[in-house]
Protein backbone atom coordinates (compact mmCIF):
# COMPACT_ATOMS: atom_id res chain seq x y z
CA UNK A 1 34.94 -88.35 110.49
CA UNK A 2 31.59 -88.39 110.72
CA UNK A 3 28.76 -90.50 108.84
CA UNK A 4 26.26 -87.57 108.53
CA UNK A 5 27.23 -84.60 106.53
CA UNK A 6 25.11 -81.71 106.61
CA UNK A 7 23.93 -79.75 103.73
CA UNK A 8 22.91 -76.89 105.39
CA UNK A 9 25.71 -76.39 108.27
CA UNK A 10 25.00 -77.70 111.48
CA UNK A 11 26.53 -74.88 113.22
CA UNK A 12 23.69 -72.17 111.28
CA UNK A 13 20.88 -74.97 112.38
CA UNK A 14 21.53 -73.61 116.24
CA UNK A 15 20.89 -69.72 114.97
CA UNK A 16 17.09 -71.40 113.61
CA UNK A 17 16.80 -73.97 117.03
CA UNK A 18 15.79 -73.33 120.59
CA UNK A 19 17.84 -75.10 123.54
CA UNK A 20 16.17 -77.49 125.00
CA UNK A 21 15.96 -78.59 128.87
CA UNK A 22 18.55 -81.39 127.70
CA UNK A 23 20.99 -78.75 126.20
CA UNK A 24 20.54 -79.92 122.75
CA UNK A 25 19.78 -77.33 119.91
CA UNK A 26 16.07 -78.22 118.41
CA UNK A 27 14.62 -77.11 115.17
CA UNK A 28 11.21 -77.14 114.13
CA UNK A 29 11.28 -79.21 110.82
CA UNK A 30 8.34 -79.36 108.38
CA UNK A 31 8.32 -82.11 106.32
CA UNK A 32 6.76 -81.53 102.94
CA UNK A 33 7.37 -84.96 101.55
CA UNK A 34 5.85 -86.61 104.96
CA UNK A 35 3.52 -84.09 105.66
CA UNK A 36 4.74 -83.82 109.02
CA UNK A 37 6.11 -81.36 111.57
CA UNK A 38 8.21 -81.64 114.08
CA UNK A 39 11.07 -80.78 116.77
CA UNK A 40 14.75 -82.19 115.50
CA UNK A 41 18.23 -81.70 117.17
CA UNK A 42 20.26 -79.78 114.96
CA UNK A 43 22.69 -82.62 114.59
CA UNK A 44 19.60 -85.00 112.87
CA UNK A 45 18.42 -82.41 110.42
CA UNK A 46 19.32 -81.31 107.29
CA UNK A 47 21.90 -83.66 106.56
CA UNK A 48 22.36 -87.17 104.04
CA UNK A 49 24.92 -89.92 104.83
CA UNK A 50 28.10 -89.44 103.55
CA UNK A 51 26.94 -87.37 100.72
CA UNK A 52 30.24 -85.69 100.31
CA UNK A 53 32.04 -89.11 100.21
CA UNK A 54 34.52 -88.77 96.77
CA UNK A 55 35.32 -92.42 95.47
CA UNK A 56 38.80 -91.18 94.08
CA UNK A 57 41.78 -90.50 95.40
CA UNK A 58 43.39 -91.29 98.69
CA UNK A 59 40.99 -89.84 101.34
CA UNK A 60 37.30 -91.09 101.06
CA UNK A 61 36.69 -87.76 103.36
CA UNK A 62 38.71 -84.93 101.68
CA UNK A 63 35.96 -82.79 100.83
CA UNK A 64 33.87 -83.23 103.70
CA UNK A 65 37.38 -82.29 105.50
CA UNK A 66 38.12 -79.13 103.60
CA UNK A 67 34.46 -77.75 104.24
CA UNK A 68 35.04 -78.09 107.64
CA UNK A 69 38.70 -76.89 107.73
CA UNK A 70 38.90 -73.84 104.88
CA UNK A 71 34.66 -72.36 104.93
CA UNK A 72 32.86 -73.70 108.24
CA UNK A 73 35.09 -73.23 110.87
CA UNK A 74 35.68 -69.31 109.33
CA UNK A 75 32.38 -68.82 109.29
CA UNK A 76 30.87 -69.45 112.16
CA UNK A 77 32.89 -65.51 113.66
CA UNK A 78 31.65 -63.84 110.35
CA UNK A 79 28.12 -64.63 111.13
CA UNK A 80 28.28 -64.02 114.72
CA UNK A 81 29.61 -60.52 114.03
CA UNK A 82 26.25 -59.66 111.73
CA UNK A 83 23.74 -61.24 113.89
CA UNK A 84 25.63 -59.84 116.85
CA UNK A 85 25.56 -56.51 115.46
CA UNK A 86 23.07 -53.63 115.50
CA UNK A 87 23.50 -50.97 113.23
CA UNK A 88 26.29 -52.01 110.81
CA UNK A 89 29.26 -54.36 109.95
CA UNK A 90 32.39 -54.27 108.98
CA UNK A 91 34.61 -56.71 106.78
CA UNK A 92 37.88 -56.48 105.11
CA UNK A 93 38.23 -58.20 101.81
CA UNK A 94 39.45 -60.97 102.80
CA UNK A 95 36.28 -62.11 105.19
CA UNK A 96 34.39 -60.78 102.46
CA UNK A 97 36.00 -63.42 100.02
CA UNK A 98 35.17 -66.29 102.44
CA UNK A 99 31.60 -64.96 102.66
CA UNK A 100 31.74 -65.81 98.70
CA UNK A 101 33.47 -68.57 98.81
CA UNK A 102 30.38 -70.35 101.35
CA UNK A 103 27.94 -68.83 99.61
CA UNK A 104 29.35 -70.27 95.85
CA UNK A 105 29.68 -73.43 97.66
CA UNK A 106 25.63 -73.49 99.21
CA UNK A 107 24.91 -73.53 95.54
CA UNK A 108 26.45 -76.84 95.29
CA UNK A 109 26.57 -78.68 97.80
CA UNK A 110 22.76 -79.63 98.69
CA UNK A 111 21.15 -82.97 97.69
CA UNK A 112 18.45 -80.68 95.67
CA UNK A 113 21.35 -79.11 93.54
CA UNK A 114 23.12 -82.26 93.38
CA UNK A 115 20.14 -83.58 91.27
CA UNK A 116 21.01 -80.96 88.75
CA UNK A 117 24.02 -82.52 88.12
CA UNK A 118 22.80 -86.55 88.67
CA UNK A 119 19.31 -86.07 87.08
CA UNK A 120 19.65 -83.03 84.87
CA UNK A 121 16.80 -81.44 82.93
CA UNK A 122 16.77 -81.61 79.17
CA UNK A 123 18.69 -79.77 77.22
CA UNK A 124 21.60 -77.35 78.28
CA UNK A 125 24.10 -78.79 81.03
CA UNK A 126 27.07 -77.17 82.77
CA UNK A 127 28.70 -80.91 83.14
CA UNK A 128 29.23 -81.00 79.62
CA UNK A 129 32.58 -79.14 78.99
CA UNK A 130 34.80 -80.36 82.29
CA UNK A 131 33.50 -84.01 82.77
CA UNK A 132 36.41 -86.31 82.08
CA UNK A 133 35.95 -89.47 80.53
CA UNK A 134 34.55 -92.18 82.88
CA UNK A 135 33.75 -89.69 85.68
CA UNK A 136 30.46 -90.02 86.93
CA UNK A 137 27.82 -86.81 87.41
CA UNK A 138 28.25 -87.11 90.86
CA UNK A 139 32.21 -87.41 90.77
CA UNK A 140 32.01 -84.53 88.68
CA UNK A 141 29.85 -82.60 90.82
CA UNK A 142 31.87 -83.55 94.02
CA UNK A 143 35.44 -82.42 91.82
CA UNK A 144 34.07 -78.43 91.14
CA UNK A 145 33.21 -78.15 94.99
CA UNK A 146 36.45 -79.49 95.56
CA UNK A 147 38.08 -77.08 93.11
CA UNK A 148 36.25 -73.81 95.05
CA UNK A 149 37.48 -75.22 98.01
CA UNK A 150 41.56 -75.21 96.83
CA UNK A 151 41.29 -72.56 94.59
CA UNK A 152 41.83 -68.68 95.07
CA UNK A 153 38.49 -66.28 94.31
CA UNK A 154 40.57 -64.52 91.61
CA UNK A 155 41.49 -67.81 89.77
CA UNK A 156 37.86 -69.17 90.39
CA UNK A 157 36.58 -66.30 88.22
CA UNK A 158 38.65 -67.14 85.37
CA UNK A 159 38.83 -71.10 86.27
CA UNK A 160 39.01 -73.27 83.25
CA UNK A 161 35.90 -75.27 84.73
CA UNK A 162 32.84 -73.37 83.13
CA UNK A 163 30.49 -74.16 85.57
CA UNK A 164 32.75 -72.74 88.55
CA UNK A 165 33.23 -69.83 86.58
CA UNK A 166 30.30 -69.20 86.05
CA UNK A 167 28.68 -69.40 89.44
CA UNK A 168 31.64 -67.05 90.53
CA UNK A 169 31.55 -64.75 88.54
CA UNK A 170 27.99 -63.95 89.32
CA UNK A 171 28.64 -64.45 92.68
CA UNK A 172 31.84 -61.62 92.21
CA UNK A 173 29.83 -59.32 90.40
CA UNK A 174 27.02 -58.99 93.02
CA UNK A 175 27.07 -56.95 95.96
CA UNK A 176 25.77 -57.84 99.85
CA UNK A 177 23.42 -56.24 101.69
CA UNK A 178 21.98 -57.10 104.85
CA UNK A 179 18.72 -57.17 106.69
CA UNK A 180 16.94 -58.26 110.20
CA UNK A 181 13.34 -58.57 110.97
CA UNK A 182 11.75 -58.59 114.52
CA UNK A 183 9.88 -61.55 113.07
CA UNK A 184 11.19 -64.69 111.94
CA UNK A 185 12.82 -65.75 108.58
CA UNK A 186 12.84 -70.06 107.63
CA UNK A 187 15.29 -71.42 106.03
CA UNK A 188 14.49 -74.80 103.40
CA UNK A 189 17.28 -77.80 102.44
CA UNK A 190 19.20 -75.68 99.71
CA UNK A 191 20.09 -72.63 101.93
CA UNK A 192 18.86 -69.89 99.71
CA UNK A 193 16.61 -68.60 97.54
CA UNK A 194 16.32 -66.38 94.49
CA UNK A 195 14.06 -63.18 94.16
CA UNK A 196 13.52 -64.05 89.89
CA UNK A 197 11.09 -60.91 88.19
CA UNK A 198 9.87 -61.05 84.41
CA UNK A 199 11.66 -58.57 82.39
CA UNK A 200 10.67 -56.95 79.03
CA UNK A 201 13.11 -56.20 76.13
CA UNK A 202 12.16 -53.01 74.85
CA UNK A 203 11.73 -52.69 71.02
CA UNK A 204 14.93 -50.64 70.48
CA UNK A 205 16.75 -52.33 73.18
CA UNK A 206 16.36 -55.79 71.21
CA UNK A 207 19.58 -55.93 69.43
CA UNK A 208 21.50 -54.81 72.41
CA UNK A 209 20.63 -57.30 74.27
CA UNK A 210 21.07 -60.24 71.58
CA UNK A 211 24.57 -58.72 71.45
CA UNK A 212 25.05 -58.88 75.24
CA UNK A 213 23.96 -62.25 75.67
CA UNK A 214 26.07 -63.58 72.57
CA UNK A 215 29.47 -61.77 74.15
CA UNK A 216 28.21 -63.59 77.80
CA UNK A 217 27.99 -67.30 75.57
CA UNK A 218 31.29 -66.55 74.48
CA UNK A 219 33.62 -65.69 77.36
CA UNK A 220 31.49 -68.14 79.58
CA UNK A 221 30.47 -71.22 77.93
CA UNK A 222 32.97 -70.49 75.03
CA UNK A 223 29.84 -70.99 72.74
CA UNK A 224 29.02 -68.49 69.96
CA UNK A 225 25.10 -69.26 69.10
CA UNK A 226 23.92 -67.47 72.34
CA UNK A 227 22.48 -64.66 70.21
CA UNK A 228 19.66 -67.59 69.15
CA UNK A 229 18.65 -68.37 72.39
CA UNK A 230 18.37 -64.81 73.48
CA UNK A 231 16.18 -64.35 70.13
CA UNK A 232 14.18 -67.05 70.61
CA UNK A 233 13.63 -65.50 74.30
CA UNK A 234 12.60 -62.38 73.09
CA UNK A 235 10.09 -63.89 70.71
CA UNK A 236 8.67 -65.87 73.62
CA UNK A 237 9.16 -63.03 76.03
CA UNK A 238 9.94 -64.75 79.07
CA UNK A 239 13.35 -63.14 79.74
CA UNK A 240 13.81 -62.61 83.36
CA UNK A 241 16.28 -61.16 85.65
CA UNK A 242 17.34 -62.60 89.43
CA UNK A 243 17.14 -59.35 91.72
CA UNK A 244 18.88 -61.18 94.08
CA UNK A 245 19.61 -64.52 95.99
CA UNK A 246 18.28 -64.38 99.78
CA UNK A 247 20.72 -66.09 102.31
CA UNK A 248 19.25 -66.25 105.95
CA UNK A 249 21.78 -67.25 108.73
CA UNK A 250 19.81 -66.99 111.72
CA UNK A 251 16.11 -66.73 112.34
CA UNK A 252 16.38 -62.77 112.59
CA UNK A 253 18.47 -62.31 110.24
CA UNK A 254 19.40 -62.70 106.51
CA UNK A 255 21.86 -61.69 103.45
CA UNK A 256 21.40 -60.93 99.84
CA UNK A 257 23.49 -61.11 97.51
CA UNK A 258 22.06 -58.77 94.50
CA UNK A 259 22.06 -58.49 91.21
CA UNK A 260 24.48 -55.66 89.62
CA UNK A 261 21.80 -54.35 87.44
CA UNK A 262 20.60 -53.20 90.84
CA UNK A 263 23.66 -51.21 91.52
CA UNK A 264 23.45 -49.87 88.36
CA UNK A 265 19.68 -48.34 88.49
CA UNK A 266 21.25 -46.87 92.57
CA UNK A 267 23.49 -44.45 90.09
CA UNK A 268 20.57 -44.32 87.49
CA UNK A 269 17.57 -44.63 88.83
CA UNK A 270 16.16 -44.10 84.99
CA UNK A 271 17.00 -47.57 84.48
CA UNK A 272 14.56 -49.17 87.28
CA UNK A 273 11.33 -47.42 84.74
CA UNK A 274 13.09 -48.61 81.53
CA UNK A 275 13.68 -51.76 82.43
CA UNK A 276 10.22 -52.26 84.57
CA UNK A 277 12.24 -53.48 87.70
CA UNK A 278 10.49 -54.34 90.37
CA UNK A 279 11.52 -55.66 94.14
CA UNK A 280 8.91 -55.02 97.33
CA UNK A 281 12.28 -55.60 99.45
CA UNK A 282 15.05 -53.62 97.31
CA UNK A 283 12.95 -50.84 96.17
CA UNK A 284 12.68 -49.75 99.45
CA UNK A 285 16.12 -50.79 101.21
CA UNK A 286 18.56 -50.63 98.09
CA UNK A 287 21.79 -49.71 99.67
CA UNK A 288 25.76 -49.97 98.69
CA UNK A 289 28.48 -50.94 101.17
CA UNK A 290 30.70 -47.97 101.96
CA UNK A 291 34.71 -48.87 100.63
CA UNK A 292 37.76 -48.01 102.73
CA UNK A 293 40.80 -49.00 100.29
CA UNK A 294 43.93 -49.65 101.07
CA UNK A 295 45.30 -48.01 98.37
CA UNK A 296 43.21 -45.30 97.65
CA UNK A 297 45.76 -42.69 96.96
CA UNK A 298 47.13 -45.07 94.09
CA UNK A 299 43.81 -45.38 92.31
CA UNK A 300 43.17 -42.48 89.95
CA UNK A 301 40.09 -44.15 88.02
CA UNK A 302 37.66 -46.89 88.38
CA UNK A 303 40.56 -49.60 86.62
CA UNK A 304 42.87 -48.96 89.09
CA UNK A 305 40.84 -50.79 91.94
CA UNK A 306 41.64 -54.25 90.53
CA UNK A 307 45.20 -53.49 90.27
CA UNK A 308 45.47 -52.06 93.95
CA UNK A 309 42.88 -54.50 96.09
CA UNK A 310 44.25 -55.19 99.10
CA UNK A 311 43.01 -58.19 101.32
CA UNK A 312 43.13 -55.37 104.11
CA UNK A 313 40.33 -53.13 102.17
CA UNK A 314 37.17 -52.97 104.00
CA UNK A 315 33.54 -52.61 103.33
CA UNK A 316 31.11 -51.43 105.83
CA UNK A 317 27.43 -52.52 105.63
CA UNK A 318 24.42 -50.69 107.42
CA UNK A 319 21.84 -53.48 108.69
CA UNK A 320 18.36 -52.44 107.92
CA UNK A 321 14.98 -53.41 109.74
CA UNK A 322 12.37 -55.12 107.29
CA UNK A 323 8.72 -55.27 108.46
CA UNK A 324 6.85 -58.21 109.20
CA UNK A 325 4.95 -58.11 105.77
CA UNK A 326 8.22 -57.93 103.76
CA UNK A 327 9.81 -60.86 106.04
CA UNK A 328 6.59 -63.18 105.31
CA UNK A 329 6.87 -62.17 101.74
CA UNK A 330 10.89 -63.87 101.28
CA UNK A 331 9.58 -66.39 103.60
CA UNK A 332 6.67 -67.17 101.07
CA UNK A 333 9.82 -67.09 98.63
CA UNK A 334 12.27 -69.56 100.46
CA UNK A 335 8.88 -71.92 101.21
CA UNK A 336 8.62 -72.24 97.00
CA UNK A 337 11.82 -73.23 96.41
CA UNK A 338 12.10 -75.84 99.21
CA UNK A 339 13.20 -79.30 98.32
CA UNK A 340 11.65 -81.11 101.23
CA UNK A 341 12.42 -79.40 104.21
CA UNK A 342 11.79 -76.36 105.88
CA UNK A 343 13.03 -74.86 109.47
CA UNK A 344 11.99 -72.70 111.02
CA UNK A 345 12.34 -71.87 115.38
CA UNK A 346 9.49 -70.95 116.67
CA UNK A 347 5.85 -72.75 115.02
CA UNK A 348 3.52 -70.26 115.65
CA UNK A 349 5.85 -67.43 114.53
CA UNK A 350 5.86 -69.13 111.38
CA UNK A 351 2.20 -69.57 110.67
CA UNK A 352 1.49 -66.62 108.68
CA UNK A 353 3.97 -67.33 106.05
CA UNK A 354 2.14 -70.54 105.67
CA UNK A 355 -1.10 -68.75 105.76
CA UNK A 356 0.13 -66.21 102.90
CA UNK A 357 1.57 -68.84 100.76
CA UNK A 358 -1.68 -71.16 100.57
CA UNK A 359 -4.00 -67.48 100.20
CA UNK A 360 -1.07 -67.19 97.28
CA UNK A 361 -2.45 -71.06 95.77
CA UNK A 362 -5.82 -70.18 96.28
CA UNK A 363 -5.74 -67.25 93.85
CA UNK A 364 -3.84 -68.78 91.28
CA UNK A 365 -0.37 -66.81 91.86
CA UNK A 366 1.96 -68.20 89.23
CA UNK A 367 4.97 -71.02 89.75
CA UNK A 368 3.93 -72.30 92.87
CA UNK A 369 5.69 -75.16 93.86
CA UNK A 370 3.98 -77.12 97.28
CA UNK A 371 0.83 -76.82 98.90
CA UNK A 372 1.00 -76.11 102.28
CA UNK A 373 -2.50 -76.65 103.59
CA UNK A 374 -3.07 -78.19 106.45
CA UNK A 375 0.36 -76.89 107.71
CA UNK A 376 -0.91 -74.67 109.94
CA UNK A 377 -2.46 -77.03 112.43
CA UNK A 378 0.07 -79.59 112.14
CA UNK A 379 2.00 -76.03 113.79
CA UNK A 380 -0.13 -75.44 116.31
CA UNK A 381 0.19 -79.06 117.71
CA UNK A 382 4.37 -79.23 117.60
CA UNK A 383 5.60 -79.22 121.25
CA UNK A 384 9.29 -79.44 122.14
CA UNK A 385 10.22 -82.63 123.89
């Protein structure tokens, strides 16, 4: 097998990289920790040395071996089918499960999320209710990807490792849409990135949601002091809500993956003024897959669909045009939350993200994460070779 493994899959690299005269792929890399830009082949970016190496068990390469074998090599047809694809998509359940399954697994398996695990902030970690005695972080880490890997979607949702549940669950419980710009989207070293608003708790709403967030501690995390947290939250008022988590797999052309809350204010549109939800992209695109089941004739009311879910069902989902202004705005997004790297195909395409993003800095826009300036030139000056 080989020595590199790449966190972002070298296969979506080409869908971000222009041939070159020598047939190799080439992305346009910008190095935030080098301050450098440049041209890469597909097969030198994005990727650590045998990062997915597991030091237990028989086969040093079993995990880098299933992601080929049971998510990669599926893939690669599912995403040729959206980006090849006009006006909508169709999956059955069963693509629509291996969609899932990659997606659960991008929040793993990059060296900035492997830090959460290996150099955790203070305070509240997943790794402390599965870790096994004398396991390392990492070991641990490398074990739950391996887990998603072997395990069915409907036991990961109810898998007795809390930080796999969790992370599928919310992954279950959101629904896709998906989007294509004339412009380009970039895509940074952790694959995704998360559209996060401020949300305030309403006066009368309070004691609702202290309740909600206790009964989520306790089938999640199996803890029953959630209720303090969420009070303590309230007093500080930074609650907050992910809208959704953006997933672009070519440079035209991105998923999200959004938040059920959303689905909810589609029925109720009350909800979006009650709650103060805001989203430039879903406020104006907000759409739900249409469902072909199975069996339909079998399912009398909404409980029945769990029992009678066929892998055969399928979902179809329009693809909708953003504007250039909306794509620079999730590019501005995906640019915060890099690690280190961002890639992008063509330079100049990409300079008025940059440009937004350092106007953002220069007017004291909250959370911002890098400073970009002097990015542009550094564009302007990368040539293929």
């Amino acid at each position: 097998m080989f020595t590199r493994n790449h966190y972002i899959q070298k296969r979506l690299l080409k869908n971000f990289a222009i041939r070159a005269n020598n047939g190799k792929y080439k992305i346009c890399v910008l190095d935030l920790i080098k301050f450098a830009v440049n041209y890469q082949n597909t097969e030198s970016a994005f990727y650590e040395n045998n990062l997915y190496d597991v030091h237990y068990g028989s086969n040093t390469k079993e995990l880098e071996i299933k992601f080929n074998e049971i998510i990669e090599r599926p893939i690669v047809e599912l995403f040729d089918r959206i980006c090849n694809s006009t006006e909508e998509v169709v999956f059955t359940r069963k693509e629509l499960i291996t969609i899932k399954k990659y997606f659960l697994l991008q929040h793993y398996r990059s060296p900035k999320n492997k830090t959460n695990y290996t150099l955790p902030r203070q305070g509240f970690k997943l790794s402390q209710y599965n870790i096994e005695e004398g396991e390392s972080e990492e070991d641990f880490w490398k074990r739950e990807m391996l887990a998603i890997l072997d395990s069915k979607w409907s036991d990961l949702i109810k898998s007795e490792m809390v930080g796999v549940r969790k992370h599928a669950i919310d992954t279950n419980s959101s629904f896709m849409m998906i989007i294509k710009s004339d412009s380009e989207f970039c895509i940074n070293d952790i694959g995704y990135v998360t559209e996060r608003i401020p949300v305030k708790i309403a006066k009368d709403k309070e004691q609702d949601y202290i309740k909600a967030v206790k009964e989520i501690g306790k089938k999640l995390y199996g803890r029953d002091n959630f209720d303090e947290a969420a009070r303590v939250e309230i007093a500080n008022q930074n609650s907050y809500l992910d809208n959704f988590e953006l997933y672009p797999i070519s440079s035209n052309c991105a998923i999200l993956f959004v938040s059920p809350i959303w689905k909810a204010a589609l029925l109720e549109p009350h909800i979006i003024t009650e709650m103060n939800l805001f989203s430039p992209i879903l406020l104006n695109y907000l759409i739900l897959p249409k469902n072909e089941y199975v069996n339909f004739n079998k399912m009398k009311e909404q409980e029945d669909i769990p029992k009678y879910m066929d892998e055969d069902d399928r979902f179809k989902y329009k693809i909708q045009k953003i504007t250039d202004e909306e794509t620079i705005y999730l590019n501005t997004l995906t640019m915060n939350e890099a690690f280190c790297y961002i890639g992008v195909k063509t330079p100049t395409a990409f300079i008025p993200s940059v440009r937004m993003y350092n106007y953002l800095m220069s007017i004291g826009e909250k959370n911002i994460h890098h400073n970009y300036n002097g990015f542009v030139e550094l564009l302007k000056n990368c040539k293929i070779k």
